[in-house]
PDB file of N, CA and C in Angstrom:
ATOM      1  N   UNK A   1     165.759 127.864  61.887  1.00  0.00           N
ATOM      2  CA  UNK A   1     166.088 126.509  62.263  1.00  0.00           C
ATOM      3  C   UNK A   1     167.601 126.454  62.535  1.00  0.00           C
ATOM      4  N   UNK A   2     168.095 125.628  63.140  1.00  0.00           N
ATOM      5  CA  UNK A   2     169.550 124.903  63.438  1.00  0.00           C
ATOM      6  C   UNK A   2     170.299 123.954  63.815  1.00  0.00           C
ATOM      7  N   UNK A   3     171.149 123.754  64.599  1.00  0.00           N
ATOM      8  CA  UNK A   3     171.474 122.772  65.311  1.00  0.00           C
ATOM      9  C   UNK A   3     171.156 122.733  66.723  1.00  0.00           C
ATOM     10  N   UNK A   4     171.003 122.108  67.096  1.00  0.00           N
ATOM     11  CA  UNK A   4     170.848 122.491  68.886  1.00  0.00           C
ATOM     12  C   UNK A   4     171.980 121.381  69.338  1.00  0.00           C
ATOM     13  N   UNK A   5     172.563 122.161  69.820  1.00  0.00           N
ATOM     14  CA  UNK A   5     174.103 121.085  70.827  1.00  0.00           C
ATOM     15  C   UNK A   5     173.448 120.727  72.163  1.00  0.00           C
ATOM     16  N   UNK A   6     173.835 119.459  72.683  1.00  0.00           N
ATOM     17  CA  UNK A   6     173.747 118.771  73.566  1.00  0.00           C
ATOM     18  C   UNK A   6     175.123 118.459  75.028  1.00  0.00           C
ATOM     19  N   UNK A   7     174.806 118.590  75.646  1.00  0.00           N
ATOM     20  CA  UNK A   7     175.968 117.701  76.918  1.00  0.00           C
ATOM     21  C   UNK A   7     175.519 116.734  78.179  1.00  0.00           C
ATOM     22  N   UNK A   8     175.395 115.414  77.497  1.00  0.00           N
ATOM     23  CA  UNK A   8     174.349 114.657  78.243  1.00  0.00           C
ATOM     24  C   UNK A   8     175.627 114.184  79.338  1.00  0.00           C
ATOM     25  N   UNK A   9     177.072 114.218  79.691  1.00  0.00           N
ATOM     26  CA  UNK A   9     177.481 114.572  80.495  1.00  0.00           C
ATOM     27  C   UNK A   9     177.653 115.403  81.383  1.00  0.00           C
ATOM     28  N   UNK A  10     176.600 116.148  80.981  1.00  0.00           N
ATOM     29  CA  UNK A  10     176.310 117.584  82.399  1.00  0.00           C
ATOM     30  C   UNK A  10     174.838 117.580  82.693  1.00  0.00           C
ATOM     31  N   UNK A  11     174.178 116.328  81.726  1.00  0.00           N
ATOM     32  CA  UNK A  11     172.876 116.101  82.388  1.00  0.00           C
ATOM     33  C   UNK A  11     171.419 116.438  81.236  1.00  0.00           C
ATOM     34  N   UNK A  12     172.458 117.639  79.967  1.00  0.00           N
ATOM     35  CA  UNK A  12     171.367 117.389  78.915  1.00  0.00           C
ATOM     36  C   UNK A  12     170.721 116.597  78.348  1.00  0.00           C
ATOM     37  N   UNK A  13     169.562 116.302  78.025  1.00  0.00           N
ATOM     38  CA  UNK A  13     169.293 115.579  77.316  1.00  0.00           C
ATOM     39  C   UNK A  13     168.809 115.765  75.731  1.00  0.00           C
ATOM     40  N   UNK A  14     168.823 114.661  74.793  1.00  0.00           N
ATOM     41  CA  UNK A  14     168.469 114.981  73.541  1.00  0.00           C
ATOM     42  C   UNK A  14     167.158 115.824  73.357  1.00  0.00           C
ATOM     43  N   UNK A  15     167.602 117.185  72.324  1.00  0.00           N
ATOM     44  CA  UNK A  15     166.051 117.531  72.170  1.00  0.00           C
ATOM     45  C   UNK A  15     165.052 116.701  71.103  1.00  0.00           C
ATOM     46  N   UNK A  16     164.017 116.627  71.715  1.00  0.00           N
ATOM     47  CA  UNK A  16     162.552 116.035  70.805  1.00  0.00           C
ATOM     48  C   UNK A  16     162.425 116.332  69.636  1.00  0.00           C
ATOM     49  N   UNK A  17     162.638 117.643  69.651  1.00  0.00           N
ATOM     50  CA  UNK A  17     162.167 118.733  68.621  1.00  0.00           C
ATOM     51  C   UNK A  17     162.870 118.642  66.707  1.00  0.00           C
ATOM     52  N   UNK A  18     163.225 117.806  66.614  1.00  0.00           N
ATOM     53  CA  UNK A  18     165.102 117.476  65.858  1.00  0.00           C
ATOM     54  C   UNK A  18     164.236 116.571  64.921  1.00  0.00           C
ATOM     55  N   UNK A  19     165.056 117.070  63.825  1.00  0.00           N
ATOM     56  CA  UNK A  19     164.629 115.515  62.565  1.00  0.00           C
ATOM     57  C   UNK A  19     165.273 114.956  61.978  1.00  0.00           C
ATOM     58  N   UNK A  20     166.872 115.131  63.151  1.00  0.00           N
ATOM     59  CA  UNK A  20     168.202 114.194  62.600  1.00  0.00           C
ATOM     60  C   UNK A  20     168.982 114.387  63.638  1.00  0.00           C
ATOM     61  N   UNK A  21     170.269 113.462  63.791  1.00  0.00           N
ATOM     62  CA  UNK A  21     171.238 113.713  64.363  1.00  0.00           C
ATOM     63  C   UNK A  21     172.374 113.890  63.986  1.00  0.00           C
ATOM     64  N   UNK A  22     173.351 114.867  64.111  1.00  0.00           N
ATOM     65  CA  UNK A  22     174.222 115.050  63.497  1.00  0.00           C
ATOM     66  C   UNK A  22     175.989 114.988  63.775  1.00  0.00           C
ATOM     67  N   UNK A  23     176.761 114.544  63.305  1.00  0.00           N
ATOM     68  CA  UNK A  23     177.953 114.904  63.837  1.00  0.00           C
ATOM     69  C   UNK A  23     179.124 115.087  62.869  1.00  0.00           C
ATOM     70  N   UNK A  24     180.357 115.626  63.454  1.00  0.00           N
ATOM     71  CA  UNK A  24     181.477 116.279  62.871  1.00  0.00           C
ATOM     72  C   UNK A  24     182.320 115.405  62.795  1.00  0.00           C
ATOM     73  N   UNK A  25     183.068 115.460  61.308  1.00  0.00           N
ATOM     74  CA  UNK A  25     183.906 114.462  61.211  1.00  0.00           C
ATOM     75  C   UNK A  25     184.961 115.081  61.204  1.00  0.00           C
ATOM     76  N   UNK A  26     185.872 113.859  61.260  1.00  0.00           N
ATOM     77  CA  UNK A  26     187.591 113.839  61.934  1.00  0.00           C
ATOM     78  C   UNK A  26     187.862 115.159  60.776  1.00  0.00           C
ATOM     79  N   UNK A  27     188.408 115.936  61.227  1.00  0.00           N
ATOM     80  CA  UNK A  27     189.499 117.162  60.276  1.00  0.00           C
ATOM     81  C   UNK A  27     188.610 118.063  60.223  1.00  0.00           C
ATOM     82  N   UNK A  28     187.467 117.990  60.474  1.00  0.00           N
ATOM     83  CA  UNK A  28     185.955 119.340  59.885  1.00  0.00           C
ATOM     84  C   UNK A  28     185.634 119.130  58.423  1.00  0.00           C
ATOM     85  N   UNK A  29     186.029 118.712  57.446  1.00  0.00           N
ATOM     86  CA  UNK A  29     185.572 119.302  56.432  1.00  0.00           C
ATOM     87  C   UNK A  29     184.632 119.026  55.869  1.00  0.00           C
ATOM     88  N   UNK A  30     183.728 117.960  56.385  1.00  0.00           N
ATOM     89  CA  UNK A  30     181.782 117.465  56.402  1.00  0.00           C
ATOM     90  C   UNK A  30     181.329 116.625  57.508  1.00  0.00           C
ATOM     91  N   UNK A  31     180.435 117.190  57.896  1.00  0.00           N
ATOM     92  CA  UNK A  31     179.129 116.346  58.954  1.00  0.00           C
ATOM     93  C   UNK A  31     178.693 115.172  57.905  1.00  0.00           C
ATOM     94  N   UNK A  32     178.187 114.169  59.019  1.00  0.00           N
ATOM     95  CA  UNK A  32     177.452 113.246  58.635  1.00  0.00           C
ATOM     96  C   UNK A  32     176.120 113.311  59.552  1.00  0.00           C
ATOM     97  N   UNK A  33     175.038 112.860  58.606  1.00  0.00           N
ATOM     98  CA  UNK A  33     173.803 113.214  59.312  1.00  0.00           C
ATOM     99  C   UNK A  33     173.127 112.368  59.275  1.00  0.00           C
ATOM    100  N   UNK A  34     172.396 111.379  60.142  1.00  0.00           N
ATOM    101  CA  UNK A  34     171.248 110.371  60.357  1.00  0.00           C
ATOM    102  C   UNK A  34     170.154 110.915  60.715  1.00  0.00           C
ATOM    103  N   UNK A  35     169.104 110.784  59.541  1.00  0.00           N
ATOM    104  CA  UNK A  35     167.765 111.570  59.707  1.00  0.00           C
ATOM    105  C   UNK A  35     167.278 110.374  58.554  1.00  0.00           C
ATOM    106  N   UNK A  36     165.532 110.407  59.193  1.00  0.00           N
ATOM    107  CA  UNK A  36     164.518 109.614  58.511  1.00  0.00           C
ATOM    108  C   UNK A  36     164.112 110.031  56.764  1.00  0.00           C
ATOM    109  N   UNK A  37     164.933 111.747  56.907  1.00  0.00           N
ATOM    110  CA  UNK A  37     164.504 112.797  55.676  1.00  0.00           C
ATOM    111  C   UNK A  37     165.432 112.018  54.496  1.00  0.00           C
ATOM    112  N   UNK A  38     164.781 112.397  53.328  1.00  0.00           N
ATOM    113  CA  UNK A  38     165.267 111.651  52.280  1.00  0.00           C
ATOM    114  C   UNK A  38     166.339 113.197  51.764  1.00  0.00           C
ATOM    115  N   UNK A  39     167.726 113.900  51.739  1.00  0.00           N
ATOM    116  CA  UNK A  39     168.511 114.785  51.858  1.00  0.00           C
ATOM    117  C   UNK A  39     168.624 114.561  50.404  1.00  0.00           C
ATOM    118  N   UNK A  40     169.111 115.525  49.842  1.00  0.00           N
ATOM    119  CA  UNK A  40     169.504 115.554  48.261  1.00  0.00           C
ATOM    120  C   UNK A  40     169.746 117.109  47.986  1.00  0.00           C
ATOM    121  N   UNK A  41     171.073 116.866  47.025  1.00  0.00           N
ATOM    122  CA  UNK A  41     171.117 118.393  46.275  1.00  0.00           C
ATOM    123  C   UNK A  41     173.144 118.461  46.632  1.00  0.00           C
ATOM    124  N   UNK A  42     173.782 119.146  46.418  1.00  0.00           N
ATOM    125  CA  UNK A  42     174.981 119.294  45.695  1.00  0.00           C
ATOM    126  C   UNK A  42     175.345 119.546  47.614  1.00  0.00           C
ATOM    127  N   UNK A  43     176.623 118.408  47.481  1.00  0.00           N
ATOM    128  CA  UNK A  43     177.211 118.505  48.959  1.00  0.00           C
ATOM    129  C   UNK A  43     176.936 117.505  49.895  1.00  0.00           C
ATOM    130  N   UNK A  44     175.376 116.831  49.244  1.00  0.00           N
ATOM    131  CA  UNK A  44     174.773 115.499  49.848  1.00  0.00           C
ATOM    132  C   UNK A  44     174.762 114.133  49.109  1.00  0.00           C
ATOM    133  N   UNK A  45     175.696 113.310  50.165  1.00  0.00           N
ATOM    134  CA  UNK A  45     175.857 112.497  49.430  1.00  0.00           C
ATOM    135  C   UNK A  45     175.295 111.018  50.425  1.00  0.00           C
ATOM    136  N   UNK A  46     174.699 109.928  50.364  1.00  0.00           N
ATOM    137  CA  UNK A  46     174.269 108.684  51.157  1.00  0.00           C
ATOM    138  C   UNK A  46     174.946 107.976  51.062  1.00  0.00           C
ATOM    139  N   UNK A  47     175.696 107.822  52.109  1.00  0.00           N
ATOM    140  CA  UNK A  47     176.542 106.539  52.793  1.00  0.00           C
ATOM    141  C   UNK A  47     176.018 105.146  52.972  1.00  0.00           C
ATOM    142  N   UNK A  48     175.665 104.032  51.949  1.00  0.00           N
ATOM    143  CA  UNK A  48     175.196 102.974  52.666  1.00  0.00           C
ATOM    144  C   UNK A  48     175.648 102.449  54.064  1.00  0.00           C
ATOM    145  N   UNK A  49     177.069 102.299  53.744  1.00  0.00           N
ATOM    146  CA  UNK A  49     177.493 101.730  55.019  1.00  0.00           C
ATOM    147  C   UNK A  49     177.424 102.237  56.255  1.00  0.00           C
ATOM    148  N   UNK A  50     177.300 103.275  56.700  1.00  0.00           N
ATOM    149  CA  UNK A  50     177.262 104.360  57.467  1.00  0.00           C
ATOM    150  C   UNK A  50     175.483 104.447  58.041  1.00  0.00           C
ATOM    151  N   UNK A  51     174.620 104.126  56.791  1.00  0.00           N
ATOM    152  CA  UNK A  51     173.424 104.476  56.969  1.00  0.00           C
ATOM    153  C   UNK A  51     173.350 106.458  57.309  1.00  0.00           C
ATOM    154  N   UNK A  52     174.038 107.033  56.663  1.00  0.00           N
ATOM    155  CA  UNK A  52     173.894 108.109  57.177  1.00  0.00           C
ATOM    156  C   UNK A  52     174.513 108.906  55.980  1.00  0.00           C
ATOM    157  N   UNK A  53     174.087 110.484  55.985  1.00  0.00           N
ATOM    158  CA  UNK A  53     174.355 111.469  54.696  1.00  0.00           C
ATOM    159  C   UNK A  53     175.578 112.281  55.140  1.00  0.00           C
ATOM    160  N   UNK A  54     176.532 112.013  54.445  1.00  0.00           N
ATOM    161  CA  UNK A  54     177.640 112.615  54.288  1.00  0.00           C
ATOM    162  C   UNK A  54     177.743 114.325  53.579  1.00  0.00           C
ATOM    163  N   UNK A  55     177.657 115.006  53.949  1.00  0.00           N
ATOM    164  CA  UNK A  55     177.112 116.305  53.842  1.00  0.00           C
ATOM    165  C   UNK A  55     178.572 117.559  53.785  1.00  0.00           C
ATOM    166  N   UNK A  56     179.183 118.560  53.208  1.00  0.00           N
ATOM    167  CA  UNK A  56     179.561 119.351  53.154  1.00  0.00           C
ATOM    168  C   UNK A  56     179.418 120.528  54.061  1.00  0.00           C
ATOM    169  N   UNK A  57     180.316 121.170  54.486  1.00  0.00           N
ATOM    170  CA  UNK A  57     179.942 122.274  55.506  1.00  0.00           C
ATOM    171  C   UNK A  57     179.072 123.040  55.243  1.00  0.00           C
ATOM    172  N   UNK A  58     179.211 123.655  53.581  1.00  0.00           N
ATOM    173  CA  UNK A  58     178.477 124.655  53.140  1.00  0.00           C
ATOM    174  C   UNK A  58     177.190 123.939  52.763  1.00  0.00           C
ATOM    175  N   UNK A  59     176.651 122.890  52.778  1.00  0.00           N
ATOM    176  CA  UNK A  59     175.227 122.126  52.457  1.00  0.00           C
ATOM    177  C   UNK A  59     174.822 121.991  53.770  1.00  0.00           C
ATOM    178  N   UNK A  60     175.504 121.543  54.831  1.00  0.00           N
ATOM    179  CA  UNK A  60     175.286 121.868  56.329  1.00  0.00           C
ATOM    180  C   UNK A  60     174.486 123.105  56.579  1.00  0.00           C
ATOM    181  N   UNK A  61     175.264 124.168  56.565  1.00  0.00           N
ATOM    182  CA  UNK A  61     174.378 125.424  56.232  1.00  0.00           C
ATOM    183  C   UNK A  61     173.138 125.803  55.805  1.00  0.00           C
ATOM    184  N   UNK A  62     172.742 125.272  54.720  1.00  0.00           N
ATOM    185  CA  UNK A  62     172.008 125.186  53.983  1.00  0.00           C
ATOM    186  C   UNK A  62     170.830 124.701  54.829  1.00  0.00           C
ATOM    187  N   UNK A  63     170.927 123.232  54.858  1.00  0.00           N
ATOM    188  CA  UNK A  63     170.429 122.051  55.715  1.00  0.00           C
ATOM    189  C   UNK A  63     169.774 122.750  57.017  1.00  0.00           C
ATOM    190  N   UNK A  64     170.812 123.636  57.669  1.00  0.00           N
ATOM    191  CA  UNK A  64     170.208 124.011  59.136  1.00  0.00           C
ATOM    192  C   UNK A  64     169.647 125.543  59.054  1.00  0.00           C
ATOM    193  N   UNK A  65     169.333 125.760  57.896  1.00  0.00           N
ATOM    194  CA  UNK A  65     168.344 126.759  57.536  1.00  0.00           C
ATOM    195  C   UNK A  65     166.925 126.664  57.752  1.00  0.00           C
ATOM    196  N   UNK A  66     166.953 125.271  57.422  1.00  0.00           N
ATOM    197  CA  UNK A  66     165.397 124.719  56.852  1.00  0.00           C
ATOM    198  C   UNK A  66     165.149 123.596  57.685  1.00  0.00           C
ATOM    199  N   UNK A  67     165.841 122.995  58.461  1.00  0.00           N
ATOM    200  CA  UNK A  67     165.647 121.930  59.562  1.00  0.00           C
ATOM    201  C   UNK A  67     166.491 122.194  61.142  1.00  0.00           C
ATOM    202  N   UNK A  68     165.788 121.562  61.582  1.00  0.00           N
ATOM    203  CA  UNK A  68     166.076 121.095  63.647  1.00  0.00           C
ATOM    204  C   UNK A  68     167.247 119.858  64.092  1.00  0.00           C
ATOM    205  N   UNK A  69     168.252 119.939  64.037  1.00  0.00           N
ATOM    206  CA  UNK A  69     169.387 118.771  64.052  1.00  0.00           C
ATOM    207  C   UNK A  69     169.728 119.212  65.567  1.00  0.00           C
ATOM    208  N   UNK A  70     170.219 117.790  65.648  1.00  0.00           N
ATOM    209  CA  UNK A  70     170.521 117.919  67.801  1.00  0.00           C
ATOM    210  C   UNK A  70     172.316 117.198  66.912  1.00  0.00           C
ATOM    211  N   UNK A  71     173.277 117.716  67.784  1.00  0.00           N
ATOM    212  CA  UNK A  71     174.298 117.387  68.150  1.00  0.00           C
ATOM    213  C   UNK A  71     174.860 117.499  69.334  1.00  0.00           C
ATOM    214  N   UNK A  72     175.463 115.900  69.729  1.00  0.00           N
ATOM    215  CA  UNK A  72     176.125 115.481  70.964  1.00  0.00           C
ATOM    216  C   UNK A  72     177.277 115.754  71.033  1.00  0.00           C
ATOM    217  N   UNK A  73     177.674 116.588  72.191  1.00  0.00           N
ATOM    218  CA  UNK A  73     178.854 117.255  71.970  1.00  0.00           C
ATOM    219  C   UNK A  73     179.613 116.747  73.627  1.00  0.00           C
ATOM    220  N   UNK A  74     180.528 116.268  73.265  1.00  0.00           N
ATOM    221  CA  UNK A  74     181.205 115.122  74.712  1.00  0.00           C
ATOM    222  C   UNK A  74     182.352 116.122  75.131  1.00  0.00           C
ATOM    223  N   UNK A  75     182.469 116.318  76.635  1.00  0.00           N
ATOM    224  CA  UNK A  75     183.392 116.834  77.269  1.00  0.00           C
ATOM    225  C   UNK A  75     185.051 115.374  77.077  1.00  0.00           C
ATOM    226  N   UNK A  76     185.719 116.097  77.036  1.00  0.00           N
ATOM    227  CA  UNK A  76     187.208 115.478  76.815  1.00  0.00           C
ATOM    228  C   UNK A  76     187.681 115.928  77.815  1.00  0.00           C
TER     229      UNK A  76
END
């Protein structure tokens, strides 16, 4: 399993296949992840406000061992 990156400015579109979406926060040092999955275990933490799991690089890892995450990745 992994991430699958996206560039819907060159015409990609989101894959189906995914049971979250994911993205990188400002500096790198954790993704936040919006998925229907209930996430838990050391590195995962739930953001009410956010609606979304605040996650560690190395739980990231982990995470895209065992699941399908799509990330949108924007040309600058």
């Amino acid at each position: 399993m992994s991430i699958h990156y996206y560039h819907p400015e060159m015409g990609d579109s989101k894959p189906t296949d995914t049971v979250g979406d994911v993205s990188h926060a400002y500096g790198g040092s954790h993704y936040f992840i919006r998925t229907s999955l209930e996430l838990k275990g050391r590195g995962v933490k739930y953001v009410e406000s956010l609606s979304a799991y605040k996650v560690t690089n190395r739980a990231m890892d982990i995470l895209a061992e065992n699941h399908e995450f799509a990330m949108e990745l924007l040309l600058d």
